[in-house]
C-alpha atoms as a PDB file:
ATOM      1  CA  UNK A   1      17.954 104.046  73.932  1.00  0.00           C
ATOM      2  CA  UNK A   2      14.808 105.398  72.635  1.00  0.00           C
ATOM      3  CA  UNK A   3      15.130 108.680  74.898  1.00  0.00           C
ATOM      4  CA  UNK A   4      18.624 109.461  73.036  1.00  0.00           C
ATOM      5  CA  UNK A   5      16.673 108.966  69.686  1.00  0.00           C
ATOM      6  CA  UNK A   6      13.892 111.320  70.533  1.00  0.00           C
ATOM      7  CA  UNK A   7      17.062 113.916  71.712  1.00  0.00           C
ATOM      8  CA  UNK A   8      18.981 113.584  68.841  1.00  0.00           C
ATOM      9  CA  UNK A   9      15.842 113.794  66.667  1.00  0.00           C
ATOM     10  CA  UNK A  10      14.588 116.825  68.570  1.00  0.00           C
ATOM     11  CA  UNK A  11      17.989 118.637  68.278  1.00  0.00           C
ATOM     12  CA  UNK A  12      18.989 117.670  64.041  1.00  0.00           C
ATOM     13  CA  UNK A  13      14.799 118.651  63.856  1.00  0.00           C
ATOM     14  CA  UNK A  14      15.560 122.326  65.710  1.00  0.00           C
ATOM     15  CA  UNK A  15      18.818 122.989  63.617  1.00  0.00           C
ATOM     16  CA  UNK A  16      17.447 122.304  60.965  1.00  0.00           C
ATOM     17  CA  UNK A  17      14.335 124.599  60.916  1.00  0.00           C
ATOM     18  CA  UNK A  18      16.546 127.289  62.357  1.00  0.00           C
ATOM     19  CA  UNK A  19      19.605 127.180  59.454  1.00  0.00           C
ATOM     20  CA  UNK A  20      18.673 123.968  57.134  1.00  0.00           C
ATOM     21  CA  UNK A  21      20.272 120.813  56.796  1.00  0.00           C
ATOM     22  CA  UNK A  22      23.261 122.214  55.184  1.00  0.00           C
ATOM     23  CA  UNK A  23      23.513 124.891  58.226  1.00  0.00           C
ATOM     24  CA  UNK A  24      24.644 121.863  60.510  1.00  0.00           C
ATOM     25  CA  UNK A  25      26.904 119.059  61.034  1.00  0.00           C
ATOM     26  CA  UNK A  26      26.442 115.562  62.934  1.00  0.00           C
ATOM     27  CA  UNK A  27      29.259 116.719  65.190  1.00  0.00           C
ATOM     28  CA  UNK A  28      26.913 119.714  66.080  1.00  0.00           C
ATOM     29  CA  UNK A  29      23.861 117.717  67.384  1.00  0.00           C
ATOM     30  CA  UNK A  30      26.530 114.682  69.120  1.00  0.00           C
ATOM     31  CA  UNK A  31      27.931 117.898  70.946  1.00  0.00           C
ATOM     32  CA  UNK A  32      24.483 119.120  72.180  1.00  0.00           C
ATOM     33  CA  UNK A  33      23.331 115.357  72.762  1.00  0.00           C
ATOM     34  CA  UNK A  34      26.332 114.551  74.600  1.00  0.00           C
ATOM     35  CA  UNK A  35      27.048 111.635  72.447  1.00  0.00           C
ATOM     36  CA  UNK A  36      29.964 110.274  70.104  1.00  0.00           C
ATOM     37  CA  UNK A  37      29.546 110.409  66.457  1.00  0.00           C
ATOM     38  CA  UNK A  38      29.719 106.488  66.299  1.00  0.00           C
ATOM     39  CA  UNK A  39      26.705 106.372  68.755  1.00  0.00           C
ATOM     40  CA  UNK A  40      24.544 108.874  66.381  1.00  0.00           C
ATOM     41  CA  UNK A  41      25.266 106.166  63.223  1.00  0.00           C
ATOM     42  CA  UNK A  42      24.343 103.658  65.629  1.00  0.00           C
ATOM     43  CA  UNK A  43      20.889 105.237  65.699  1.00  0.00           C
ATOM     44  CA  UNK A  44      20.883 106.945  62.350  1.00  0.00           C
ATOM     45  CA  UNK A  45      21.997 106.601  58.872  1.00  0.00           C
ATOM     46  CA  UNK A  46      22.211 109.931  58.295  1.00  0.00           C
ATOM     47  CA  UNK A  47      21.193 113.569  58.726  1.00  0.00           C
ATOM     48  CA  UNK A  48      18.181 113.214  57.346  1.00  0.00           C
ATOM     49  CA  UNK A  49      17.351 110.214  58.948  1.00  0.00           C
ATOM     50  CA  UNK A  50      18.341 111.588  62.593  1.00  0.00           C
ATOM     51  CA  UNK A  51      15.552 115.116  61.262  1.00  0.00           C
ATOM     52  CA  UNK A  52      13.096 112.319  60.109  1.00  0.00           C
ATOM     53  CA  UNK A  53      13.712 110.092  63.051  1.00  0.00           C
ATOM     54  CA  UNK A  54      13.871 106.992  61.101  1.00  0.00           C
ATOM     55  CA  UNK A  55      16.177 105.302  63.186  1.00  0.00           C
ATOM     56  CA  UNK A  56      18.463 102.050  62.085  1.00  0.00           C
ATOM     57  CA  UNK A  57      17.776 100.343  65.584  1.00  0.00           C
ATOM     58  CA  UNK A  58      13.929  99.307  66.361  1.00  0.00           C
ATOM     59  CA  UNK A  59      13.368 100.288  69.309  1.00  0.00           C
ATOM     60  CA  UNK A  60       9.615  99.957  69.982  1.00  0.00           C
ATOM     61  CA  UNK A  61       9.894  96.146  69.710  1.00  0.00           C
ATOM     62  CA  UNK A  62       8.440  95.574  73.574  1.00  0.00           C
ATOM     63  CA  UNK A  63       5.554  98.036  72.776  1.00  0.00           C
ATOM     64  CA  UNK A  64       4.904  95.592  69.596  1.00  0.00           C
ATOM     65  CA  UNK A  65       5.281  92.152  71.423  1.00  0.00           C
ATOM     66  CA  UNK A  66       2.833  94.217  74.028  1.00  0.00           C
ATOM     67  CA  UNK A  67       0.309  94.713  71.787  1.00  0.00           C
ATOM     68  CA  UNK A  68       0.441  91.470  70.161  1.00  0.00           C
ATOM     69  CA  UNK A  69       0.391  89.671  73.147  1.00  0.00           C
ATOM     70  CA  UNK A  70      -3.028  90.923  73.650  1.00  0.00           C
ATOM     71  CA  UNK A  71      -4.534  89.620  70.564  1.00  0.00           C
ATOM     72  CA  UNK A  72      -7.831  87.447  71.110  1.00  0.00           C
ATOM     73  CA  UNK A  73      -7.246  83.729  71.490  1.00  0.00           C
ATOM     74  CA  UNK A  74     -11.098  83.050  70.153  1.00  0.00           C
ATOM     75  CA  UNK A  75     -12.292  83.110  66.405  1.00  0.00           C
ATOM     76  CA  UNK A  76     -12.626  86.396  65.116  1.00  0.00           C
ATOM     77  CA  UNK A  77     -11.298  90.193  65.538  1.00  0.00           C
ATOM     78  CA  UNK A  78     -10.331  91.138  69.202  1.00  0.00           C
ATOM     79  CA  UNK A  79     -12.908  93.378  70.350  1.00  0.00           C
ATOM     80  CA  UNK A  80     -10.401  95.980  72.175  1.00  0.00           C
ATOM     81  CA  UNK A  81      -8.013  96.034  68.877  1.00  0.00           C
ATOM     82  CA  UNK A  82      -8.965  99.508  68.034  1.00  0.00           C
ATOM     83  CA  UNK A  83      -8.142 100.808  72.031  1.00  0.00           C
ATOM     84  CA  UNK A  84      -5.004  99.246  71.674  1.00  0.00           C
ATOM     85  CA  UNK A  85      -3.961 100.357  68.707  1.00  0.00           C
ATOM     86  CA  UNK A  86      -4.932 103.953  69.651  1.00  0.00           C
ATOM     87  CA  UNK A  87      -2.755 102.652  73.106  1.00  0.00           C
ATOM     88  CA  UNK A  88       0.284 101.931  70.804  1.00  0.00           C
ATOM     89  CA  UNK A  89       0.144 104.860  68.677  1.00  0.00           C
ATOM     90  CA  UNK A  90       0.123 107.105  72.321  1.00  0.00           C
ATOM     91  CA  UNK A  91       3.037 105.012  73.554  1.00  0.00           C
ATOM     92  CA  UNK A  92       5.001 105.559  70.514  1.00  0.00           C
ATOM     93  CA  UNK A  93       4.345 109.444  70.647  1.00  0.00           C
ATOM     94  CA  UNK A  94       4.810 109.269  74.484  1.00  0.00           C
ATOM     95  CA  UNK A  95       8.465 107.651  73.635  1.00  0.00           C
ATOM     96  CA  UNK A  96       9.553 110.330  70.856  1.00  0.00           C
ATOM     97  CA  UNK A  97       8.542 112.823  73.202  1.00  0.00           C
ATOM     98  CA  UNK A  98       6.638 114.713  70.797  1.00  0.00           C
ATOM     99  CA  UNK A  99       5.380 118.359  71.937  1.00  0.00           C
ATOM    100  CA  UNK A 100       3.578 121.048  70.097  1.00  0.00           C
ATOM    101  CA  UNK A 101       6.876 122.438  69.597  1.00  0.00           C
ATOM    102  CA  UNK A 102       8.484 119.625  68.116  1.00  0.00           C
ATOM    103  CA  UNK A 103       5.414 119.659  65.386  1.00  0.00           C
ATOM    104  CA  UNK A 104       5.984 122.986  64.393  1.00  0.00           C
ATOM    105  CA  UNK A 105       9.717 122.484  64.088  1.00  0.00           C
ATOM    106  CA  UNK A 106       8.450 119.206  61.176  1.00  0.00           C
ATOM    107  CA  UNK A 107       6.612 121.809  59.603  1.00  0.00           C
ATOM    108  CA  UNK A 108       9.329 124.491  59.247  1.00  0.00           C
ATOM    109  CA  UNK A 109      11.590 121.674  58.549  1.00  0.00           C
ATOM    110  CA  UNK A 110       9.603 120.869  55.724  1.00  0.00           C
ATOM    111  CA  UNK A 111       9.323 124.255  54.271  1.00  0.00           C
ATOM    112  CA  UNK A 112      12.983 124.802  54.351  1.00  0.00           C
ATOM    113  CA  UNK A 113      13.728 121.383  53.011  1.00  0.00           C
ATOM    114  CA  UNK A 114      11.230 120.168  50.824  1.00  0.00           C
ATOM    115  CA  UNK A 115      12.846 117.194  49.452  1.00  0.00           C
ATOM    116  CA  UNK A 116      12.457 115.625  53.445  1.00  0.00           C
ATOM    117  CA  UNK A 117       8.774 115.368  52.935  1.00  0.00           C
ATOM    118  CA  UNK A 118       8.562 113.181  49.742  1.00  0.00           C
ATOM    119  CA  UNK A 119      10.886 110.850  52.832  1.00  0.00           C
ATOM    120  CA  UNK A 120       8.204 111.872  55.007  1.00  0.00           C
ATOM    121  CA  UNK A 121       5.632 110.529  53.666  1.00  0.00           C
ATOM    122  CA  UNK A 122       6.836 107.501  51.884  1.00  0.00           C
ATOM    123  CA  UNK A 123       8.118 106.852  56.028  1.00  0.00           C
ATOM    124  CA  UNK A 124       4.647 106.893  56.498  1.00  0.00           C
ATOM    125  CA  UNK A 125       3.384 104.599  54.163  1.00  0.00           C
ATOM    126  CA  UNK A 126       5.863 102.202  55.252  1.00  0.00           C
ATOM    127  CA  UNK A 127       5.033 102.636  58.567  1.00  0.00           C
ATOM    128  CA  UNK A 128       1.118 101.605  57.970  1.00  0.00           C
ATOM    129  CA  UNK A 129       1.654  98.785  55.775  1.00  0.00           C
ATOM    130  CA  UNK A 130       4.065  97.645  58.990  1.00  0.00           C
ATOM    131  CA  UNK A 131       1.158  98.224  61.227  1.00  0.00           C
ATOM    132  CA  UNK A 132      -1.089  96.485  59.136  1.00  0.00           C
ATOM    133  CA  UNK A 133       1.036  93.539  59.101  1.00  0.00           C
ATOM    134  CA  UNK A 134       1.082  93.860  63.046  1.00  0.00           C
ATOM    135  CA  UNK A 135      -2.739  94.116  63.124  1.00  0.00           C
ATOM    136  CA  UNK A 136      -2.617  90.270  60.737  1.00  0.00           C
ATOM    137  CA  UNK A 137      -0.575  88.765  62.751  1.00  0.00           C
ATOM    138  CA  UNK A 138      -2.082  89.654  66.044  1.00  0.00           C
ATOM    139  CA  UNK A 139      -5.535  88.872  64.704  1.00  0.00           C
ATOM    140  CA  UNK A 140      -4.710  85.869  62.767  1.00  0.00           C
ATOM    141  CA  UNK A 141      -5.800  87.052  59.303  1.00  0.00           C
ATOM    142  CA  UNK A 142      -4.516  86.397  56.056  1.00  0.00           C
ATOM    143  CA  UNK A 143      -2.090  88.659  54.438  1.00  0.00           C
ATOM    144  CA  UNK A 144      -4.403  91.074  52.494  1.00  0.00           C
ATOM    145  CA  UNK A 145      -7.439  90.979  55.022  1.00  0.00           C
ATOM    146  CA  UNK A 146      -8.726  94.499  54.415  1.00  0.00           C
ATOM    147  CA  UNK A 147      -9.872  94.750  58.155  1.00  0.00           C
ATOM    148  CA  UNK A 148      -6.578  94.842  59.222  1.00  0.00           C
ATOM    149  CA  UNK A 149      -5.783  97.721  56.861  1.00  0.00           C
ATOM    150  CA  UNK A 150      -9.008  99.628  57.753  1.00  0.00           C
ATOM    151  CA  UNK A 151      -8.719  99.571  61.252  1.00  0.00           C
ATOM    152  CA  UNK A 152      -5.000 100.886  60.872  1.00  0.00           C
ATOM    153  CA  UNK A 153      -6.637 103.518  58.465  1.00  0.00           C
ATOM    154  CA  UNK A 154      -9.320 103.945  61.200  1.00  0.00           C
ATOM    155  CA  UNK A 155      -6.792 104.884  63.953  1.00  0.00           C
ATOM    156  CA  UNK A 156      -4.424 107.008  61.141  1.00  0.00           C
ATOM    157  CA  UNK A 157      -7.533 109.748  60.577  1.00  0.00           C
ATOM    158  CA  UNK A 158      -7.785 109.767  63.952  1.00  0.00           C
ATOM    159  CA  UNK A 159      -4.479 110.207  64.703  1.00  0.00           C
ATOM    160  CA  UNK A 160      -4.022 112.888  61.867  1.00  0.00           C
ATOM    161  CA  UNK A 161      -7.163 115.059  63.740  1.00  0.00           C
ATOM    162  CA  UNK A 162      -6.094 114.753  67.079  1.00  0.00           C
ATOM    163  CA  UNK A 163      -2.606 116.331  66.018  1.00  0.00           C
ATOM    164  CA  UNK A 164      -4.336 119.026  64.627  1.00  0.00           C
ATOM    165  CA  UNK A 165      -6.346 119.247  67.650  1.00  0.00           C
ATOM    166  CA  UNK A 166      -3.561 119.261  69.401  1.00  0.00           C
ATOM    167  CA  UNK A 167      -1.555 121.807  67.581  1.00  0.00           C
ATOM    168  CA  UNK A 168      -4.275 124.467  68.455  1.00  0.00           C
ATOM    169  CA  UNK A 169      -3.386 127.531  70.576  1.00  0.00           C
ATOM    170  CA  UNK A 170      -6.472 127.050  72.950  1.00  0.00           C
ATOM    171  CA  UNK A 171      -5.603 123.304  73.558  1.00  0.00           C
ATOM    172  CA  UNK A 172      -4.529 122.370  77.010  1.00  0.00           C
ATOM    173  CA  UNK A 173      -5.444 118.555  76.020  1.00  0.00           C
ATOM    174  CA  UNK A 174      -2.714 115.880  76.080  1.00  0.00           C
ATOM    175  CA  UNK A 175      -2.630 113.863  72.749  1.00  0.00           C
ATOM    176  CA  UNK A 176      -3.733 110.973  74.425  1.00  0.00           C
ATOM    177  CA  UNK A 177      -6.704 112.279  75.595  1.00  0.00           C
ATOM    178  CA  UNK A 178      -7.773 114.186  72.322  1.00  0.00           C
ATOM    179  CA  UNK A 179      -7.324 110.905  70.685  1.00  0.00           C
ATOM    180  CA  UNK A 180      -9.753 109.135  73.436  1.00  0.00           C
ATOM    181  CA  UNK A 181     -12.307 111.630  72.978  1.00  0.00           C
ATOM    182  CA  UNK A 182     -11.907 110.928  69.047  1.00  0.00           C
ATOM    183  CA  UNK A 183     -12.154 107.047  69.089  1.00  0.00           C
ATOM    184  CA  UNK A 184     -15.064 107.455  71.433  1.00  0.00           C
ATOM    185  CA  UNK A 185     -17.107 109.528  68.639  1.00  0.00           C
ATOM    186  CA  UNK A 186     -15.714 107.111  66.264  1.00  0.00           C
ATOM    187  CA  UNK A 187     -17.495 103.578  68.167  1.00  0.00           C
ATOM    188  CA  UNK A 188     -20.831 105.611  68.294  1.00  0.00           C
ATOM    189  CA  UNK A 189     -20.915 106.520  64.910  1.00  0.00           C
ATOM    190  CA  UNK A 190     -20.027 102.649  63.844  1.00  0.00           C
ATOM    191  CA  UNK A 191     -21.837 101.178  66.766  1.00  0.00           C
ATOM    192  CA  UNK A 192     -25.371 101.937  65.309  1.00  0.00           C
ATOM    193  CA  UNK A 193     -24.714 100.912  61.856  1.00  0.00           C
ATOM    194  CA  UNK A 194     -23.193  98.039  63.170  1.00  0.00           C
ATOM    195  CA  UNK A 195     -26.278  96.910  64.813  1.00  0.00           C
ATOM    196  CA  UNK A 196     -28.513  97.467  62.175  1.00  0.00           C
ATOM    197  CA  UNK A 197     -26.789  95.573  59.294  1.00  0.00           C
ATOM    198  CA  UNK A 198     -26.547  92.436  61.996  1.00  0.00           C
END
């Protein structure tokens, strides 16, 4: 289910960059997909949503009851929640299938169609307040608990420089281990301030 996403995603992304969203129809990428139009509305609202991938289905629900599942059972924050959210965030990339290529096509995408970013990024800010509501639940803190926010934050800036790591032409990295080699520099820098204020 999550593999014809990423497909139908890729393709409406590709089409898009190449003629813009008008240049297209949803009969176009079920064609290329090999799907009927009824399954693409299954997955998508619309156009934009299937170039977006915002999908209506949620599909990562085993990664989420995964990483929940792995919360700490004793008082206070887990001490592996930052791993495992870096973990999650690979696993969801892994399952979109997102390449180099696929990043570039976003970008075009969003020069050609401007309006898709203000979507963009308010998917984005939905998509971190959902995380951060993840990271409370799993941890046990209140609604509101700002370490759940800033260890989402935490993992987003890393996130955002690993892609941008990852986008460069000498890069022969996989995303998951640019993002390793991030959080690692992150827990050094922390660990020693840590220390000292304890």
């Amino acid at each position: 289910m999550a593999a014809t996403a990423a497909q139908v995603t890729s393709v409406a992304l590709r089409l898009t960059a190449e003629r813009g969203l008008s240049g297209f129809t949803v009969e176009e990428v079920c064609e290329q997909v090999d799907i009927s139009r009824r399954t693409f509305f299954n997955y998508f609202a619309s156009k934009d949503d299937a170039v977006l991938g915002i999908t209506a289905r949620k599909d990562d629900d085993a990664l989420t009851d995964q990483f929940l599942a792995r919360g700490s059972a004793s008082p206070g924050l887990s001490p592996t929640l930052l791993d495992e959210l870096a973990e999650l965030a690979v696993q969801r990339w892994e399952r979109a299938d997102i390449t180099a290529e696929s990043i570039r096509d976003v970008l075009a995408v969003f020069e050609r169609e401007p309006r898709l970013l203000t979507r963009f990024v308010e998917k984005m800010q939905r998509d971190e307040q959902s995380d951060v509501e993840l990271v409370e639940q799993r941890e046990g803190l209140a609604p509101g608990d700002l370490r759940a926010a800033a260890a989402v934050q935490v993992i987003r800036a890393l996130i955002s420089a690993a892609v941008r790591e990852f986008l460069t032409l000498s890069n022969s990295d996989s995303f998951a281990e640019i993002l390793a080699r991030r959080l690692a520099a992150a827990r050094e820098l922390f660990a020693p301030n840590l220390e000292r204020k304890s």
